[in-house]
Protein backbone atom coordinates (compact mmCIF):
# COMPACT_ATOMS: atom_id res chain seq x y z
CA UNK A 1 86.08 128.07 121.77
CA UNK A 2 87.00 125.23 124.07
CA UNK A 3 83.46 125.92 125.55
CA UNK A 4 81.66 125.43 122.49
CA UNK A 5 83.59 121.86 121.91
CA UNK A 6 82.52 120.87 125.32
CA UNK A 7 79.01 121.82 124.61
CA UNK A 8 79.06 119.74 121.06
CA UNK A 9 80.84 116.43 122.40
CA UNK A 10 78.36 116.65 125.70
CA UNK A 11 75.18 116.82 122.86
CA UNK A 12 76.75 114.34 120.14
CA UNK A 13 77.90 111.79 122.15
CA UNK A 14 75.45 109.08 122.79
CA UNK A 15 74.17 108.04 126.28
CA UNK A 16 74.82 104.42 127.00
CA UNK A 17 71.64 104.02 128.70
CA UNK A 18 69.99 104.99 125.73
CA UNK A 19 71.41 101.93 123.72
CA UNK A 20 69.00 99.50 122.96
CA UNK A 21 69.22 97.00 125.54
CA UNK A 22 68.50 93.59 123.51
CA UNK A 23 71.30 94.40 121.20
CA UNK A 24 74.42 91.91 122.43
CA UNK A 25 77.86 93.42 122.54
CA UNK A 26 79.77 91.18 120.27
CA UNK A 27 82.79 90.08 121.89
CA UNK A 28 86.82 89.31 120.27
CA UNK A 29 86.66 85.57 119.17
CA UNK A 30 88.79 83.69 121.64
CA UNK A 31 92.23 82.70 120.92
CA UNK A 32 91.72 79.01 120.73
CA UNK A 33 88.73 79.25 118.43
CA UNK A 34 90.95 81.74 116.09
CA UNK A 35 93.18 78.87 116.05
CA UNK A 36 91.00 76.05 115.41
CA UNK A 37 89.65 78.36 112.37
CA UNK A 38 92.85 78.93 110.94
CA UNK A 39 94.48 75.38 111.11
CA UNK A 40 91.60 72.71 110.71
CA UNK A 41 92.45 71.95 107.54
CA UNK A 42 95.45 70.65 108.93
CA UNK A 43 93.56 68.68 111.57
CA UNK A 44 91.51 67.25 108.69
CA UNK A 45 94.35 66.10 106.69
CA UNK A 46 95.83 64.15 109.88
CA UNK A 47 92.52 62.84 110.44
CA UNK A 48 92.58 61.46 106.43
CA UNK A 49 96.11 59.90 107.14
CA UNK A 50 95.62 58.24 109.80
CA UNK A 51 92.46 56.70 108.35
CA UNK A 52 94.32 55.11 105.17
CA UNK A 53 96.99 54.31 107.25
CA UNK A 54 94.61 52.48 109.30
CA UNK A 55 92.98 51.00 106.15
CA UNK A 56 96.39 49.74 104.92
CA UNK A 57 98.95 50.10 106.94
CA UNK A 58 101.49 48.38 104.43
CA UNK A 59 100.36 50.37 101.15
CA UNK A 60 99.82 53.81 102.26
CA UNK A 61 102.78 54.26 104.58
CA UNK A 62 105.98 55.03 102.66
CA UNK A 63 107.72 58.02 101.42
CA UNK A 64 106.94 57.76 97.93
CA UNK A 65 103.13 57.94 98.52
CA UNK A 66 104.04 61.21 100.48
CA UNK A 67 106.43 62.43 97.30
CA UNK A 68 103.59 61.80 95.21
CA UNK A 69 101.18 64.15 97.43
CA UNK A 70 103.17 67.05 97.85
CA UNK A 71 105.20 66.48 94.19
CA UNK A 72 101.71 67.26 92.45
CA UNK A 73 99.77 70.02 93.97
CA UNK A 74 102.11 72.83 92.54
CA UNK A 75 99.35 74.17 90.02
CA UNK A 76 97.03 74.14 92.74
CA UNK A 77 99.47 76.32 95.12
CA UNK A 78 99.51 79.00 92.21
CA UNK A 79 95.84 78.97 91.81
CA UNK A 80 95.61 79.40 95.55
CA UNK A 81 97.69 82.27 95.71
CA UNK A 82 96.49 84.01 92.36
CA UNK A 83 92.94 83.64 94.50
CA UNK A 84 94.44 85.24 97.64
CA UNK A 85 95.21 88.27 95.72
CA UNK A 86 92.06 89.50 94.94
CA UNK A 87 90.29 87.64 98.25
CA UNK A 88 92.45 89.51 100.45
CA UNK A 89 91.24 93.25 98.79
CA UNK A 90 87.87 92.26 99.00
CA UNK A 91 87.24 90.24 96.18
CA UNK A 92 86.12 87.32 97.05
CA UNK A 93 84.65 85.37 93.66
CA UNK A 94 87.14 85.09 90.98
CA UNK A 95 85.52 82.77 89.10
CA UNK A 96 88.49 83.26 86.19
CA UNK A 97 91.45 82.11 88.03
CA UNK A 98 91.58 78.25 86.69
CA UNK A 99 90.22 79.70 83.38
CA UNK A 100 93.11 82.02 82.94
CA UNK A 101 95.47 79.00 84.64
CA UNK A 102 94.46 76.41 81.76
CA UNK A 103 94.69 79.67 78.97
CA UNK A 104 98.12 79.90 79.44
CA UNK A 105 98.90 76.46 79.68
CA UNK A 106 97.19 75.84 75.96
CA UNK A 107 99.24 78.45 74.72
CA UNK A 108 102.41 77.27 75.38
CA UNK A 109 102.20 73.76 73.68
CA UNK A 110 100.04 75.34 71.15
CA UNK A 111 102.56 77.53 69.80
CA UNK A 112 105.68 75.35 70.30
CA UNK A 113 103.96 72.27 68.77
CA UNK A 114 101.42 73.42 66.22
CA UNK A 115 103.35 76.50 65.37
CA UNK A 116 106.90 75.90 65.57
CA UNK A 117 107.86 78.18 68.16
CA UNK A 118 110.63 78.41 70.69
CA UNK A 119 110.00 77.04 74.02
CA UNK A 120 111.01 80.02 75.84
CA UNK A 121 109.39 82.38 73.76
CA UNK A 122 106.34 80.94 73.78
CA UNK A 123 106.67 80.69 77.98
CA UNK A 124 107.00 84.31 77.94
CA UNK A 125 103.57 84.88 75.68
CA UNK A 126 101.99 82.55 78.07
CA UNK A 127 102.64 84.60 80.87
CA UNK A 128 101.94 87.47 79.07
CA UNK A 129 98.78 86.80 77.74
CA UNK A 130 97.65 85.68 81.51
CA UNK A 131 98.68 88.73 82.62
CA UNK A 132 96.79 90.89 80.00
CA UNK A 133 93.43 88.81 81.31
CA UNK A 134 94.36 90.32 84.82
CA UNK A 135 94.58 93.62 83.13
CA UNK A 136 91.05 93.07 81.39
CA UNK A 137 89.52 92.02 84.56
CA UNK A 138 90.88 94.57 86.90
CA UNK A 139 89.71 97.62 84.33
CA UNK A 140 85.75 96.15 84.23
CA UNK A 141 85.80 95.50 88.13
CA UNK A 142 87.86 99.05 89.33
CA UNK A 143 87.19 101.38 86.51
CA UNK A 144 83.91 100.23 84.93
CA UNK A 145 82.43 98.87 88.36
CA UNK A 146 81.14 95.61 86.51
CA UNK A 147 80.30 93.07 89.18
CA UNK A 148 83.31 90.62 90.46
CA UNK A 149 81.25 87.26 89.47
CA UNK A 150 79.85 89.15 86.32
CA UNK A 151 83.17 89.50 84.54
CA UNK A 152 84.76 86.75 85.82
CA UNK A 153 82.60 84.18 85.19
CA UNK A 154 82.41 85.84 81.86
CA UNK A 155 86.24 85.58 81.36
CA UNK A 156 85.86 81.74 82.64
CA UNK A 157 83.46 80.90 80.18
CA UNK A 158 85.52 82.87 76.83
CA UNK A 159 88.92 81.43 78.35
CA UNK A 160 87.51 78.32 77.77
CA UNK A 161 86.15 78.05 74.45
CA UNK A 162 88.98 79.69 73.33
CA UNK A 163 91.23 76.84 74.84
CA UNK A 164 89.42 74.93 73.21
CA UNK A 165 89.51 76.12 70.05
CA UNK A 166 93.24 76.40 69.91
CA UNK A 167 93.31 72.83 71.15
CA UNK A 168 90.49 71.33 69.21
CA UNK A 169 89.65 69.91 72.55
CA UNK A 170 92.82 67.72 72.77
CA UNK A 171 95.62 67.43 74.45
CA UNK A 172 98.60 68.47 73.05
CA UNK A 173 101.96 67.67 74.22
CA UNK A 174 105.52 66.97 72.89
CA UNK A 175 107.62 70.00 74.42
CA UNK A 176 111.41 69.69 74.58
CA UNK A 177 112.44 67.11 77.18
CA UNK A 178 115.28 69.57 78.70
CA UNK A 179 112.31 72.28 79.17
CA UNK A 180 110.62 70.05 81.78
CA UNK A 181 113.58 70.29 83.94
CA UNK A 182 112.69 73.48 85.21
CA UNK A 183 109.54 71.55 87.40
CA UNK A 184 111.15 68.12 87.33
CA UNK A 185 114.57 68.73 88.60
CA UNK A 186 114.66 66.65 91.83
CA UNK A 187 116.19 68.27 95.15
CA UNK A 188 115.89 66.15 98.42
CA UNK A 189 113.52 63.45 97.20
CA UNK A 190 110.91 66.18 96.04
CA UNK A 191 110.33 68.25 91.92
CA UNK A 192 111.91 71.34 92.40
CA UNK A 193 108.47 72.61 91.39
CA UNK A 194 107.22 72.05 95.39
CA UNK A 195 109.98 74.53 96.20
CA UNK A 196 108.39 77.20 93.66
CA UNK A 197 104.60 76.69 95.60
CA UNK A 198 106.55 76.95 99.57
CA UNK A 199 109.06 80.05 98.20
CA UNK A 200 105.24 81.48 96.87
CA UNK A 201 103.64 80.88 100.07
CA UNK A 202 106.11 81.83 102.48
CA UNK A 203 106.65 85.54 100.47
CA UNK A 204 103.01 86.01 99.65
CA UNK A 205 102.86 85.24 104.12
CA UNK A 206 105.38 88.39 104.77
CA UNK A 207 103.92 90.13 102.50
CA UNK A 208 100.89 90.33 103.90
CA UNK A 209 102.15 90.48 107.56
CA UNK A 210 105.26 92.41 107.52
CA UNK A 211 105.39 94.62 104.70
CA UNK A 212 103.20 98.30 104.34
CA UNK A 213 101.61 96.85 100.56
CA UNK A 214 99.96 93.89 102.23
CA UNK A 215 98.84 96.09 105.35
CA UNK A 216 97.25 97.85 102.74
CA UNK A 217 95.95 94.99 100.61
CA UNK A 218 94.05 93.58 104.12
CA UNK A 219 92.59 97.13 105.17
CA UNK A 220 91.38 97.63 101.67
CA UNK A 221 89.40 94.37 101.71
CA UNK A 222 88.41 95.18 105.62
CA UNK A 223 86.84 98.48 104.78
CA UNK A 224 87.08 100.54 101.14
CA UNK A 225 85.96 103.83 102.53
CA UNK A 226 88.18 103.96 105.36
CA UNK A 227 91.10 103.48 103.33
CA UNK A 228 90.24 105.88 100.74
CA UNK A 229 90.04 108.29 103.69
CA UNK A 230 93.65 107.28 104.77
CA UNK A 231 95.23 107.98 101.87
CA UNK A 232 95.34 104.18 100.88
CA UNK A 233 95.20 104.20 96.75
CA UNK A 234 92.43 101.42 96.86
CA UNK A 235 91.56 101.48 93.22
CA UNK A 236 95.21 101.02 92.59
CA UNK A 237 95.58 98.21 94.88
CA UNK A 238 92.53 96.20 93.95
CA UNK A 239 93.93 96.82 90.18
CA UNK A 240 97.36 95.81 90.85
CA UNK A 241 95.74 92.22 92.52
CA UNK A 242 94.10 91.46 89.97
CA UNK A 243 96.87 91.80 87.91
CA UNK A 244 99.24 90.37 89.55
CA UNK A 245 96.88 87.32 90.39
CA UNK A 246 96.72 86.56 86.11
CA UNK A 247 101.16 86.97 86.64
CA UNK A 248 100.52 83.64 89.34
CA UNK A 249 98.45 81.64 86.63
CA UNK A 250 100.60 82.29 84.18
CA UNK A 251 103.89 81.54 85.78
CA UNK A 252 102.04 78.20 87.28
CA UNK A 253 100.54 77.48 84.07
CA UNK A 254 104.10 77.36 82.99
CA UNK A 255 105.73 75.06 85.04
CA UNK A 256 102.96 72.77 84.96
CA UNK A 257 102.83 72.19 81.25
CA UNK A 258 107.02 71.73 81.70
CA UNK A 259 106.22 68.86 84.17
CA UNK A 260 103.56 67.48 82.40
CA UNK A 261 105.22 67.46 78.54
CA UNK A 262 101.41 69.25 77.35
CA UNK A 263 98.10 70.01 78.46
CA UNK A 264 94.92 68.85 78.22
CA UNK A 265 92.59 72.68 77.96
CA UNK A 266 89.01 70.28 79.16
CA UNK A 267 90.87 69.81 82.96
CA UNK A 268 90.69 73.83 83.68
CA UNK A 269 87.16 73.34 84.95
CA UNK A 270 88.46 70.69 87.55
CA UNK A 271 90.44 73.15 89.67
CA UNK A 272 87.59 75.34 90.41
CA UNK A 273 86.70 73.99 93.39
CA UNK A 274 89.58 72.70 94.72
CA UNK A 275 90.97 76.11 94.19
CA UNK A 276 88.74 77.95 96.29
CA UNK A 277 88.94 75.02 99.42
CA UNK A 278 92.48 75.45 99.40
CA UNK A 279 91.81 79.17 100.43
CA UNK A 280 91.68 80.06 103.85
CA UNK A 281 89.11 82.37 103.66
CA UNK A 282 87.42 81.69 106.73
CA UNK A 283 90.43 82.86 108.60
CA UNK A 284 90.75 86.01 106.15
CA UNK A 285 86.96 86.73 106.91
CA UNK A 286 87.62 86.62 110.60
CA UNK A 287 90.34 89.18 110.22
CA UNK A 288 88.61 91.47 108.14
CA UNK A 289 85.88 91.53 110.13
CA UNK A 290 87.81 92.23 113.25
CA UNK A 291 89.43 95.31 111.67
CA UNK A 292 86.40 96.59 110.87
CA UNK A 293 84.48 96.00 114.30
CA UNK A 294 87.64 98.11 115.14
CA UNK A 295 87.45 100.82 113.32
CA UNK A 296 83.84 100.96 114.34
CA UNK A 297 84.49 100.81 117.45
CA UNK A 298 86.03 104.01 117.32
CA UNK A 299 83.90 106.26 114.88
CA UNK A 300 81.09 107.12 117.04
CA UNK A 301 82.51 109.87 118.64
CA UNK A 302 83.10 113.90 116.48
CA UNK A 303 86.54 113.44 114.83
CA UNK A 304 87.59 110.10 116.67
CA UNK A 305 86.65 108.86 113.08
CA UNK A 306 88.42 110.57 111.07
CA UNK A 307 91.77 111.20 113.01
CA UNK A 308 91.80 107.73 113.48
CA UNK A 309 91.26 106.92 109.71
CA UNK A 310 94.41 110.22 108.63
CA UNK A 311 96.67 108.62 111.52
CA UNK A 312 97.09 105.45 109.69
CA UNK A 313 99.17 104.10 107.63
CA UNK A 314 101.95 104.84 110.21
CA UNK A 315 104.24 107.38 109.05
CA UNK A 316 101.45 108.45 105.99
CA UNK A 317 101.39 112.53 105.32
CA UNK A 318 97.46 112.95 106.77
CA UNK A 319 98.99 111.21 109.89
CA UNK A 320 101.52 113.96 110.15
CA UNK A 321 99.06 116.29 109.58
CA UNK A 322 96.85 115.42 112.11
CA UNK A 323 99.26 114.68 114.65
CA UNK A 324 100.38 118.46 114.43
CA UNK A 325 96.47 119.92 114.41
């Protein structure tokens, strides 16, 4: 037996001179170009300071221009991170994601306003009604197999005219003045709604890097078949994202329209683009594509592949399993 292993692994495995010789071995990108990739949009932003601060010294510089900046991006963080869920499994165009935002957002002044509703009750619809658009757009990506852009840009476009029917393409406004104290509340010079966006960030960051569900949600998006093959649930995982990205847009949606006093359903189409700058997806790309170079690096050789592929995740049955064969 151990003979006729020796005898396959000496006839499978490939001879290195035989490789073709004008292919380039691709090499690790280098630490300081990782890092440039990953924090250049902080670079830039210096950059843009120091400009206007250059321009106008006397204008620009004070802390109130600076509670201004970071006071009023929170629907953007939301929209960021409700795009990270899906980019990060391997979905990298939802289109829907400031469609579903601005849905939510007409619904709650539409209800308490035009309908007589409670605030909170109609918060909780909000949300809810976001989070059944996740549910509609993870079943035709996962379970029907439409096309990402297809349905989402599909979902953008109905999200829209129905906002705009329910608003008659105005902005409606005049929620309870105690309900905006939930984004307004101020706590060290800054709305407590900035605290919201860095408490997002800063979980959404260990989830991804410290917990087994976001070691998941990155191999998924690295390389599908290889986590099907290691027990990963993919279909559940991509489902759950998209999911759970409608629960960000709703939730965001929410505390904007409580800081603003209404909402105005024509500005969804403005955060499309600043949505998907905001992402960092050059860095997720980078990692992605690592993971899979290393997984490939490993699969050429009978069985590498797929003990490699049972022995993770860590601790998984299949990794027991092949530990012991």
């Amino acid at each position: 037996m151990d003979a006729a292993r020796q005898d396959e692994r000496e006839i499978t495995a490939p001879d290195p001179a035989q490789e073709p010789a004008g292919e380039a071995v691709k090499r690790p990108v280098s630490g300081t170009r990782h890092f440039a990739a990953r924090y250049a949009i902080v670079a830039v932003w210096a950059a843009m300071i120091a400009v206007y601060v250059g321009i106008d010294h006397g204008l620009f510089w004070h802390v109130t221009t600076f509670q201004t900046i970071f006071g009023s991006q929170q629907p953007l963080v939301f929209m960021t991170m409700a795009l990270l869920c899906t980019i990060c499994v391997g979905e990298f165009v939802d289109l829907s994601v400031p469609a579903v935002f601005g849905f939510s957002a007409t619904i709650l002044p539409v209800l308490v306003v035009n309908h007589g509703w409670g605030v909170w009750s109609a918060a909780v619809v909000a949300v809810l009604a976001a989070v059944a658009t996740g549910v509609v757009n993870a079943f035709l990506v996962v379970k029907v197999g439409v096309n990402t852009i297809v349905v989402t840009l599909g979902m953008s476009t109905f999200l829209l005219g129905i906002s705009l029917w329910m608003s008659d393409m105005n902005t409606i406004s005049g929620l309870p003045v105690g309900f905006g104290k939930i984004a307004l509340t101020d706590v060290g010079g800054l709305p407590i709604s900035f605290y919201y966006g860095a408490v997002l960030v800063l979980g959404f960051a260990y989830l991804l890097a410290f917990t087994p569900l976001g070691r998941h949600m990155r191999f998924v998006g690295a390389s599908r078949e290889v986590s099907r093959l290691s027990g990963v649930r993919v279909d559940r995982i991509r489902f759950g994202s998209f999911v759970f990205a409608g629960l960000l847009c709703g939730v965001g949606a929410v505390i904007a329209v409580a800081a603003l006093g209404g909402y105005n359903a024509t500005t969804s189409d403005s955060y499309l683009l600043p949505t998907f700058a905001a992402v960092p997806r050059s860095s997720n790309r980078a990692a992605s594509t690592r993971s899979a170079r290393s997984s490939a690096s490993t699969s050429w050789r009978p069985g590498s592949w797929a003990c490699s592929c049972s022995a993770w995740p860590p601790g998984s049955r299949r990794s027991s399993t092949a530990a012991s064969s």
